[in-house]
Protein backbone atom coordinates (compact mmCIF):
# COMPACT_ATOMS: atom_id res chain seq x y z
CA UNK A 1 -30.04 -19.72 -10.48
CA UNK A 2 -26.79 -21.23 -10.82
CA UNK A 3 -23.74 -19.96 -11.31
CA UNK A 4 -22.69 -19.25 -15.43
CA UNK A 5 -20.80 -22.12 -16.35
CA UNK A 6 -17.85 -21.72 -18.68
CA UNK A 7 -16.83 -23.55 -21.40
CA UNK A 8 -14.59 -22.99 -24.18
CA UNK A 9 -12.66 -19.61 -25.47
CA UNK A 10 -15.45 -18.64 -27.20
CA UNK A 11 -17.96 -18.79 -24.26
CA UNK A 12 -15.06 -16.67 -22.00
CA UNK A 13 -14.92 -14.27 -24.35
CA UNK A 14 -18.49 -13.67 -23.98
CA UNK A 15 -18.53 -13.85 -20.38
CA UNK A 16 -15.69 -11.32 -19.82
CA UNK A 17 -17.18 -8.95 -22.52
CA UNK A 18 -20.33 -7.88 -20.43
CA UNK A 19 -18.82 -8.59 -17.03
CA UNK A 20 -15.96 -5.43 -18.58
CA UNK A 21 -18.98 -2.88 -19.12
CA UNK A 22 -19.22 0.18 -16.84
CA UNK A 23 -20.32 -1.21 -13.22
CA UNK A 24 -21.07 1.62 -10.28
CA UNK A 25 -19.38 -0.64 -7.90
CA UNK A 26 -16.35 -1.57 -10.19
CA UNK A 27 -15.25 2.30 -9.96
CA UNK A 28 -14.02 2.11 -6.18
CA UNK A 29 -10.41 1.04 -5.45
CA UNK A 30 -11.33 -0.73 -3.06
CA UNK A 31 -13.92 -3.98 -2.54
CA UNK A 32 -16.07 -4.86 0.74
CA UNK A 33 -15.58 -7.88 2.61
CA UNK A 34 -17.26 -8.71 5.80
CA UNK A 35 -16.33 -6.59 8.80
CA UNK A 36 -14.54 -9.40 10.79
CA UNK A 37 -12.59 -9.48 8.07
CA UNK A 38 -11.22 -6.18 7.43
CA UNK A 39 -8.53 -6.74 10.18
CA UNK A 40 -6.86 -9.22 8.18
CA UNK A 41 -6.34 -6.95 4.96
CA UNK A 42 -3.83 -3.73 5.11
CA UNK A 43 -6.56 -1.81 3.40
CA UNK A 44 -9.45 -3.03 5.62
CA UNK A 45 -10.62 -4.72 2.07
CA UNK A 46 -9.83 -6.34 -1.04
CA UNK A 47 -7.91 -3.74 -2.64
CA UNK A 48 -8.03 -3.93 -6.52
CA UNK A 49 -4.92 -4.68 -8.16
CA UNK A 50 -3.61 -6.87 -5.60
CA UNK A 51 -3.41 -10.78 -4.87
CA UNK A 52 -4.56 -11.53 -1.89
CA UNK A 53 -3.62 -15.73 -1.42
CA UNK A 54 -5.71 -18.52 0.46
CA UNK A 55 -3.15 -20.96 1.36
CA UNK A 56 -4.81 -24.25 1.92
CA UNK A 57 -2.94 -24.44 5.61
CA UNK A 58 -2.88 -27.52 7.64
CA UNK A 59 -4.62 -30.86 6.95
CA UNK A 60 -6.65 -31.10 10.15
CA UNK A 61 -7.77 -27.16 10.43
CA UNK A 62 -9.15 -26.93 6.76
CA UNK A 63 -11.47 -24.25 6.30
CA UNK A 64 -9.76 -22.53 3.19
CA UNK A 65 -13.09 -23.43 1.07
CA UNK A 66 -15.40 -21.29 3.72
CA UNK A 67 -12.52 -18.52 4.11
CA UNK A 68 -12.91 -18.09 0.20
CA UNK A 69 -16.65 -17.73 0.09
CA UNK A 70 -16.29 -15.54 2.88
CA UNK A 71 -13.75 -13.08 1.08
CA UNK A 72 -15.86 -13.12 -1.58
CA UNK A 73 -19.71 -12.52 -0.49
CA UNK A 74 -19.69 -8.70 1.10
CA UNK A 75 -17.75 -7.96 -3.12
CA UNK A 76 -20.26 -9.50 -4.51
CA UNK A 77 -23.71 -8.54 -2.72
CA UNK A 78 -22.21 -5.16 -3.90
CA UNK A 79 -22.29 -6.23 -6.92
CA UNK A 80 -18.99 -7.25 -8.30
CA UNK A 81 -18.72 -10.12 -11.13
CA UNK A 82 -16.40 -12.84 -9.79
CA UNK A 83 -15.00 -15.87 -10.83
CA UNK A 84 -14.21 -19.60 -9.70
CA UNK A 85 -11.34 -21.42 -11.65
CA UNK A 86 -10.07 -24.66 -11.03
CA UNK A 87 -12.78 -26.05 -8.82
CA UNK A 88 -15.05 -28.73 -9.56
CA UNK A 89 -16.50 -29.67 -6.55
CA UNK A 90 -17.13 -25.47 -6.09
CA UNK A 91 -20.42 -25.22 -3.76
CA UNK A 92 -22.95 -23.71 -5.62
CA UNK A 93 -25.73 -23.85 -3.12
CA UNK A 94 -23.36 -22.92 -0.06
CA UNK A 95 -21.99 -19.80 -2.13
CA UNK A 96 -25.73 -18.68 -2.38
CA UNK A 97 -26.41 -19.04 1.32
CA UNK A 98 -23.63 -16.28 2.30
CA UNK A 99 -24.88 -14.11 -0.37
CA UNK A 100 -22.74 -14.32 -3.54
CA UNK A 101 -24.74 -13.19 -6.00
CA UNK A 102 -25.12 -16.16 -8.71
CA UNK A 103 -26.01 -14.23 -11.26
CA UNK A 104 -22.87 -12.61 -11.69
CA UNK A 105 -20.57 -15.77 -10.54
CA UNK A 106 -18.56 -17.64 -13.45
CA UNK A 107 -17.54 -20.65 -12.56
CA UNK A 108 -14.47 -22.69 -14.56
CA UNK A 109 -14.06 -26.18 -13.26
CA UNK A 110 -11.73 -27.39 -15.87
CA UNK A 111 -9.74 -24.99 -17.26
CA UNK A 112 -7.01 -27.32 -18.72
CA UNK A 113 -3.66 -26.87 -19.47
CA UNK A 114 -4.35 -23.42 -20.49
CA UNK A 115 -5.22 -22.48 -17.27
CA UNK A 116 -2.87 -19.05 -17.18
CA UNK A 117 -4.94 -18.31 -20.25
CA UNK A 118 -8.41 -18.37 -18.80
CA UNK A 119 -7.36 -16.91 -15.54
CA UNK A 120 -5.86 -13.90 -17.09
CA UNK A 121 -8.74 -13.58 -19.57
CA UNK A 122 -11.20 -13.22 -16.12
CA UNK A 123 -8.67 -10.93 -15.14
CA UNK A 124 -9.87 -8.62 -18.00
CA UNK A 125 -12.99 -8.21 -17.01
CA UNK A 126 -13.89 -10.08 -13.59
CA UNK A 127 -13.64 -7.86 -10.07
CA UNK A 128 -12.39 -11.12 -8.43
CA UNK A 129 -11.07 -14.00 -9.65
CA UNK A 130 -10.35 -16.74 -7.73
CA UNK A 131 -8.03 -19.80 -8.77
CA UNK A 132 -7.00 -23.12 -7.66
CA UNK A 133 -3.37 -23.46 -7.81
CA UNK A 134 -2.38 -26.76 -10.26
CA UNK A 135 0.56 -27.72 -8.04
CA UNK A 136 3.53 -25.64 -8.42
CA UNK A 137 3.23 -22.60 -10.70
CA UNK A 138 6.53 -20.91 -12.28
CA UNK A 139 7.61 -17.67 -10.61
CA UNK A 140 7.62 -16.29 -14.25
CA UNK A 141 3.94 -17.38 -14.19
CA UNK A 142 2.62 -16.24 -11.06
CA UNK A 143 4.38 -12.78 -11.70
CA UNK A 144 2.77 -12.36 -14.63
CA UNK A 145 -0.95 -13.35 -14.10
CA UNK A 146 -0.18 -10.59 -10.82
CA UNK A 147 1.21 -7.61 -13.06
CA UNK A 148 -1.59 -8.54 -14.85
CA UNK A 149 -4.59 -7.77 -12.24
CA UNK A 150 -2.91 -4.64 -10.87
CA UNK A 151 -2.88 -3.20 -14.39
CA UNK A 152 -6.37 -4.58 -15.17
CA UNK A 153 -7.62 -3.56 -11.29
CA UNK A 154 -8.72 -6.64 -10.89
CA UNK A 155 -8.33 -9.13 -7.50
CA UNK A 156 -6.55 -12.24 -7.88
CA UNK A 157 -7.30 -14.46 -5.30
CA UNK A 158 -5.10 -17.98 -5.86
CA UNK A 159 -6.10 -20.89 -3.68
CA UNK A 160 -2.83 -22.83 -2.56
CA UNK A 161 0.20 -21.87 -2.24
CA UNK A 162 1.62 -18.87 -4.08
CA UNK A 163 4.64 -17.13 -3.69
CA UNK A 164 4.82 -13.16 -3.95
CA UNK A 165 1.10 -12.51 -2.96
CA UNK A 166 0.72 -8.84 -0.92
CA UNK A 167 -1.35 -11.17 1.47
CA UNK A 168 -1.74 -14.65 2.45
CA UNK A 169 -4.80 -15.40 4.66
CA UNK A 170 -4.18 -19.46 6.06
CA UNK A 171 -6.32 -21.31 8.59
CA UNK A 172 -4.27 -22.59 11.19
CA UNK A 173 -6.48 -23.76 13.99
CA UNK A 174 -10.14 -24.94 13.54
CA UNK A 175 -12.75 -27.14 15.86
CA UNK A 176 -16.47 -28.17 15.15
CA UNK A 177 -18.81 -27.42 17.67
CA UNK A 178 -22.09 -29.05 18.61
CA UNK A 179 -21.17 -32.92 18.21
CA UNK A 180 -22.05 -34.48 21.58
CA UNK A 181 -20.65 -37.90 22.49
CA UNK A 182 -21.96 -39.85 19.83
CA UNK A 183 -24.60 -37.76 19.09
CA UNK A 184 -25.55 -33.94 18.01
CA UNK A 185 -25.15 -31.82 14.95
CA UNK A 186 -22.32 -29.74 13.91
CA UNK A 187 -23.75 -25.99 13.97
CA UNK A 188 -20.87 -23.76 13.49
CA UNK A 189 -16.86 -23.96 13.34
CA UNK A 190 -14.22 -22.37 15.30
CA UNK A 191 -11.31 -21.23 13.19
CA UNK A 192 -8.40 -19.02 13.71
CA UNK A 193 -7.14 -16.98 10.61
CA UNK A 194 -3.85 -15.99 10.34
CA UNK A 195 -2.61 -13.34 7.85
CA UNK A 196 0.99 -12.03 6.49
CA UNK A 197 2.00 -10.58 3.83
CA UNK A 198 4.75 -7.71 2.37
CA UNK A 199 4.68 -4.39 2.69
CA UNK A 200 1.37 -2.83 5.13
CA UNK A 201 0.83 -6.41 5.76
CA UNK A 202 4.51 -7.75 6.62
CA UNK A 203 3.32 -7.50 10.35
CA UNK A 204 1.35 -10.94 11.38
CA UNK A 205 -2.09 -10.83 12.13
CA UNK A 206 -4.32 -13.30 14.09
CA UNK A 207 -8.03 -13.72 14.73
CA UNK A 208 -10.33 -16.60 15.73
CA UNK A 209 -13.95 -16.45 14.42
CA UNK A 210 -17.06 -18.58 13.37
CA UNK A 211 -16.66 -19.69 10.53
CA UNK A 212 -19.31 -21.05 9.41
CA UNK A 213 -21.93 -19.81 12.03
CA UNK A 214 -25.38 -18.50 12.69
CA UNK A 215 -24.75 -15.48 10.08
CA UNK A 216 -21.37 -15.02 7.94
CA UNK A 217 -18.58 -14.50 9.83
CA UNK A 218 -18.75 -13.18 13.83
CA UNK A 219 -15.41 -12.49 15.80
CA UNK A 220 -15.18 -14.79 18.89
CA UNK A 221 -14.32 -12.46 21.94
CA UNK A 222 -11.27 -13.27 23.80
CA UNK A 223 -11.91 -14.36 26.99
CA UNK A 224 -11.72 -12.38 30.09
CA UNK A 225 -11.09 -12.82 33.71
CA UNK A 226 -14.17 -13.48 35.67
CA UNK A 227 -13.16 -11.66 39.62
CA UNK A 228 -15.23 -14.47 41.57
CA UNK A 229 -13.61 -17.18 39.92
CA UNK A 230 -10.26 -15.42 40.28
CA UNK A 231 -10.67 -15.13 43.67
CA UNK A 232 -11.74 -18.73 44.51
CA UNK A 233 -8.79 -20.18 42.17
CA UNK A 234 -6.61 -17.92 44.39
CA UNK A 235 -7.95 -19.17 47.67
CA UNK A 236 -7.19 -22.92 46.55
CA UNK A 237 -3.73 -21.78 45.55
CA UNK A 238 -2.83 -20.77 48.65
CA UNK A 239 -4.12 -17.20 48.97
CA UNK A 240 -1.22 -16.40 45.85
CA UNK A 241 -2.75 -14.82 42.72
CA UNK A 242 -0.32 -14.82 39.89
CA UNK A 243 -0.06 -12.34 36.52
CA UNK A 244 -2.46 -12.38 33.77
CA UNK A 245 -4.92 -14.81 35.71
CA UNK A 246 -5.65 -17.33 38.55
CA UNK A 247 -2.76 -19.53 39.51
């Protein structure tokens, strides 16, 4: 099933309607995400009432698509309503395959120059709305649309840049694995996620997982010392072994 698409005032105000009625999972304060996430986020999840930003980070690391789906699947297997403004080329199919639940996914991939409009109408009555920023928004604007989801409970999540957000998750480093010389598949992707914010978050936070891989998400170990190899490097260096490693 794909996702409900949205057209129209009249079709949002439908949408928004049922997606406001009493929901078990809407009570919490505070949403799932996968665990190799919750390092990232001050609350160890998407906390509602707070905007929690996907900058769209550097040209050659990309990612910020995957990182999106990825905040958003653990909310919505729980079953939180979410929304997708501003994207036309959204994947559908690859939203399904990490477990966003299409049933209760609205997508909006023209929302026109209303766009403040429809995002704070999701805000009424969406869990998590998620937003591609049209170029550069007005202060004014963006502090609105965010007073608006911490009154509402809701989590804004705007893709691109956005001033003022509690959290900004960016990909800064990212490398494809399983392309041989010339030949291969790509199977998963390397990517380091970086994470600041204000408050809780002000401190920077770093961490380097699959993304995708075999399942969601998985944390790639930092790697350790091995003592044979240590020992060998040291021999070639002279019988010297130096701090944190072989010389």
């Amino acid at each position: 099933m794909a996702g409900r698409m949205v057209v129209g005032s009249t079709a949002l105000a439908g949408l928004v309607r049922p997606a406001s009625a009493p929901d078990p999972a809407g009570s919490h304060r505070l949403l799932p995400v996968a665990p190799e996430l919750t390092g990232l986020l001050p609350s160890r999840g998407l906390r509602r009432g707070s905007t929690v930003a996907v900058a769209t980070g550097r040209p050659r690391a990309g990612g910020g698509t995957s990182l999106v789906l990825a905040l958003l699947a653990e909310a919505s297997r729980a079953g939180s309503w979410c929304a997708v403004v501003g994207v036309p080329t959204f994947g559908v199919g690859a939203a399904a395959e990490l477990g966003i639940a299409l049933d209760r996914l609205a997508l909006v991939p023209d929302p026109g120059p209303e766009w403040p409009t429809v995002v704070a109408a999701l805000i009424d009555g969406v869990d998590v709305v998620v937003t591609a920023v049209p170029g550069s928004v007005a202060p004014s604007v963006a502090d609105r649309l965010a007073a608006r989801a911490r009154q509402r409970g809701s989590v804004l999540v705007p893709y691109g840049r956005w001033d003022g957000a509690d959290v900004t998750l960016r990909v800064v480093r990212g490398a494809w694995e399983g392309l041989g010389r010339g030949r291969g598949r790509l199977r998963r992707r390397e990517v380091t996620v970086a994470a600041r914010g204000r408050g809780a978050a002000a401190r920077p936070k770093e961490i380097k997982i699959w993304l995708p891989g075999e399942h969601l998400t998985r944390v790639i170990p930092a790697p350790t010392a091995v003592p044979g190899r240590q020992v060998a490097s040291a021999v070639r260096a002279g019988g010297q072994t130096h701090p944190g490693g072989a010389g």
